[in-house]
Protein backbone atom coordinates (compact mmCIF):
# COMPACT_ATOMS: atom_id res chain seq x y z
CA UNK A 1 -6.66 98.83 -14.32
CA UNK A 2 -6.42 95.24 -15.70
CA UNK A 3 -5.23 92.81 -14.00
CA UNK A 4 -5.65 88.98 -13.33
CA UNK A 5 -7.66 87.57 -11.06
CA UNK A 6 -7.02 85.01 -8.88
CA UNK A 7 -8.86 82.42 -10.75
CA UNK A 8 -6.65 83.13 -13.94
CA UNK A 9 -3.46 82.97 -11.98
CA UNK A 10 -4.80 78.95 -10.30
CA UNK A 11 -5.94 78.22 -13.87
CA UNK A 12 -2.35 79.22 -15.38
CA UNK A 13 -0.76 76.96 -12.54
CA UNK A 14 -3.00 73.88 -13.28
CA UNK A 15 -2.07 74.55 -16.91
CA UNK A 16 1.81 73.56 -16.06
CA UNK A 17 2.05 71.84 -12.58
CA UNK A 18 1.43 67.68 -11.72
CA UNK A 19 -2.39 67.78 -9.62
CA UNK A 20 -3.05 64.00 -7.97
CA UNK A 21 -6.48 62.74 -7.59
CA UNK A 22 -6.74 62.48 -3.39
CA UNK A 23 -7.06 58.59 -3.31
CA UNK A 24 -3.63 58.24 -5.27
CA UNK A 25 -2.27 61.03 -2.56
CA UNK A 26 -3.44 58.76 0.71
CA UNK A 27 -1.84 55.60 -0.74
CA UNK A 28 1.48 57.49 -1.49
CA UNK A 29 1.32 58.66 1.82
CA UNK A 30 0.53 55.23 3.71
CA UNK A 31 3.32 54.01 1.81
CA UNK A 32 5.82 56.49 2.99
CA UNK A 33 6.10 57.73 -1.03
CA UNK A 34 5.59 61.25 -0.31
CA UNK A 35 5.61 64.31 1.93
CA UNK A 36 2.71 65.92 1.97
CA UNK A 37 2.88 69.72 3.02
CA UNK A 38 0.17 71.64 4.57
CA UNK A 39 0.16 75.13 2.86
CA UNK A 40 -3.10 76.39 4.93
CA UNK A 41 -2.62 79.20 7.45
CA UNK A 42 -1.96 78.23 11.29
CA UNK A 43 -5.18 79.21 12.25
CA UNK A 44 -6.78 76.56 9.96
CA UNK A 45 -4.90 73.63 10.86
CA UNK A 46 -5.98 74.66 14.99
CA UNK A 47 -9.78 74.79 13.90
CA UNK A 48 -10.00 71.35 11.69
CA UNK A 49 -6.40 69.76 12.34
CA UNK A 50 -4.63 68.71 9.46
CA UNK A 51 -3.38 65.57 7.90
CA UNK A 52 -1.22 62.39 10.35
CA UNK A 53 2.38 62.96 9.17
CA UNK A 54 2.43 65.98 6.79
CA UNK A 55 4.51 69.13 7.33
CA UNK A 56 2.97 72.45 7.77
CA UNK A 57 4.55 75.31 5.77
CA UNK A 58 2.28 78.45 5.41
CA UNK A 59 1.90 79.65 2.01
CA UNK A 60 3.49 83.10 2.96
CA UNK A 61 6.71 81.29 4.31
CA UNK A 62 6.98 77.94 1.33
CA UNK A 63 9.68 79.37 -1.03
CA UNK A 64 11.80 81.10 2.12
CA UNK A 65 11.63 78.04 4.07
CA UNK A 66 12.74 75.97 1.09
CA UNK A 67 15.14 78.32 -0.71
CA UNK A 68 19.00 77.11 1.36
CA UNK A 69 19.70 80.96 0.13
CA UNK A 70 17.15 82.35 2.49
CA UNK A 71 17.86 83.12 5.96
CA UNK A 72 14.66 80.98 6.96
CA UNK A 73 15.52 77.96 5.34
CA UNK A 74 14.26 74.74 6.97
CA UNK A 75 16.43 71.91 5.78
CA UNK A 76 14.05 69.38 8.09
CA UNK A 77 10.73 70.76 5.96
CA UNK A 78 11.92 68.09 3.20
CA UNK A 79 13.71 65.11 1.88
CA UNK A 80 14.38 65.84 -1.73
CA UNK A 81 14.50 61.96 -2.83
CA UNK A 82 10.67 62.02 -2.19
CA UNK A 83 7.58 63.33 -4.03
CA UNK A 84 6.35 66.71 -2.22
CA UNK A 85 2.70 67.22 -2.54
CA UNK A 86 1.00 70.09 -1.12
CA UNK A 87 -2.32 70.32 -0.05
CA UNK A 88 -4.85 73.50 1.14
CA UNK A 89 -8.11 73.54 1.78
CA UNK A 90 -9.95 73.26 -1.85
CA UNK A 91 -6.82 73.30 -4.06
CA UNK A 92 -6.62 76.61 -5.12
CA UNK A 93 -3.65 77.99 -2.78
CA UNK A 94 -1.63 74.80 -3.58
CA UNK A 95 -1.43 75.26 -7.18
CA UNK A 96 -0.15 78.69 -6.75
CA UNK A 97 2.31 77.32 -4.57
CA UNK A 98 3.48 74.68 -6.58
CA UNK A 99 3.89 76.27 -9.43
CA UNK A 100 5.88 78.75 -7.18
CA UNK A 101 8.37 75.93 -6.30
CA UNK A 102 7.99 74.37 -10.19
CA UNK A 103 9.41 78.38 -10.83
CA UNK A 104 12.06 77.89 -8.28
CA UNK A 105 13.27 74.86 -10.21
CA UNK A 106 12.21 71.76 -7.91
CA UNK A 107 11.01 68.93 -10.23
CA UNK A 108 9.55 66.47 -7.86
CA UNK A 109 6.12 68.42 -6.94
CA UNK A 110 2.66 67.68 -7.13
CA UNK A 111 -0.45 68.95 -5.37
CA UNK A 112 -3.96 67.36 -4.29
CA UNK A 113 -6.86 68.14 -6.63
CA UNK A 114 -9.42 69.20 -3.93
CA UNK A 115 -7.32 69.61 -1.27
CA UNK A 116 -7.73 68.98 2.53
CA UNK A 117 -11.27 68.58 2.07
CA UNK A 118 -11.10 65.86 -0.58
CA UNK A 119 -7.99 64.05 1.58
CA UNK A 120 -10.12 64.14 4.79
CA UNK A 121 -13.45 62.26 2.01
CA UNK A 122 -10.97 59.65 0.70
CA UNK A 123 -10.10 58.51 4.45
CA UNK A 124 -6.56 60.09 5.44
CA UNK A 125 -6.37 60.52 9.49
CA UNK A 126 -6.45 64.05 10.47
CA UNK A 127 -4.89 65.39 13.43
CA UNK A 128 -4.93 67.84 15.93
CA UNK A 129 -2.91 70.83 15.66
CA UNK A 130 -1.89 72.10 19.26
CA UNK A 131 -1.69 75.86 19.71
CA UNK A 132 1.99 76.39 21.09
């Protein structure tokens, strides 16, 4: 059997989606530029929190929740007249996703080269993520 491995599949997204270096990101983001979205599984954001203001779609729900088609669309999850740029922990999830949305046909997507991890090293606040 041959098939791609997840490494080929980020590499292919990098090759055609927008990646921001994390510094550019945070000042976006202190200037209300952007919406960042948090693609990282629930139990992730309850263990390290994640970052002050961004939305939190998991990766397994992003093009439902964002499709108005879909049964689970969440209208409030964005504001198309702003930049969305998603985040995960190292980068690697949010390339696949944006490229997923980049497929769907939204034009206005980035993600964070080094995710979470280089967000939290360039200074953005994190947050707690209460269990509900």
């Amino acid at each position: 059997m041959n098939i791609k491995s997840s490494q080929d599949l980020v590499e292919e997204a990098n090759q055609v989606i927008e990646t921001l270096d994390p510094s550019k990101v945070k000042l976006m983001a202190d200037n209300n530029e952007c919406i960042l979205i948090d693609v990282r599984d629930i139990r992730e954001l309850w263990k390290e929190g994640t970052i002050k203001k961004s939305k939190h779609i998991p990766r397994g729900m992003l093009e439902f929740w964002l499709d108005p088609q879909s049964s689970y669309y969440k209208e409030s999850k964005f504001d198309p007249s702003k930049k969305m740029i998603l985040f995960c922990a190292l980068g690697m999830r949010s390339a696949l996703s944006t490229k997923s949305l980049v497929d769907m046909g939204f034009k206005n997507v980035a993600h964070v080269k080094g995710g979470f991890d280089a967000l939290k090293q360039c200074g953005c606040e994190i947050v707690e993520k209460e269990k509900k």
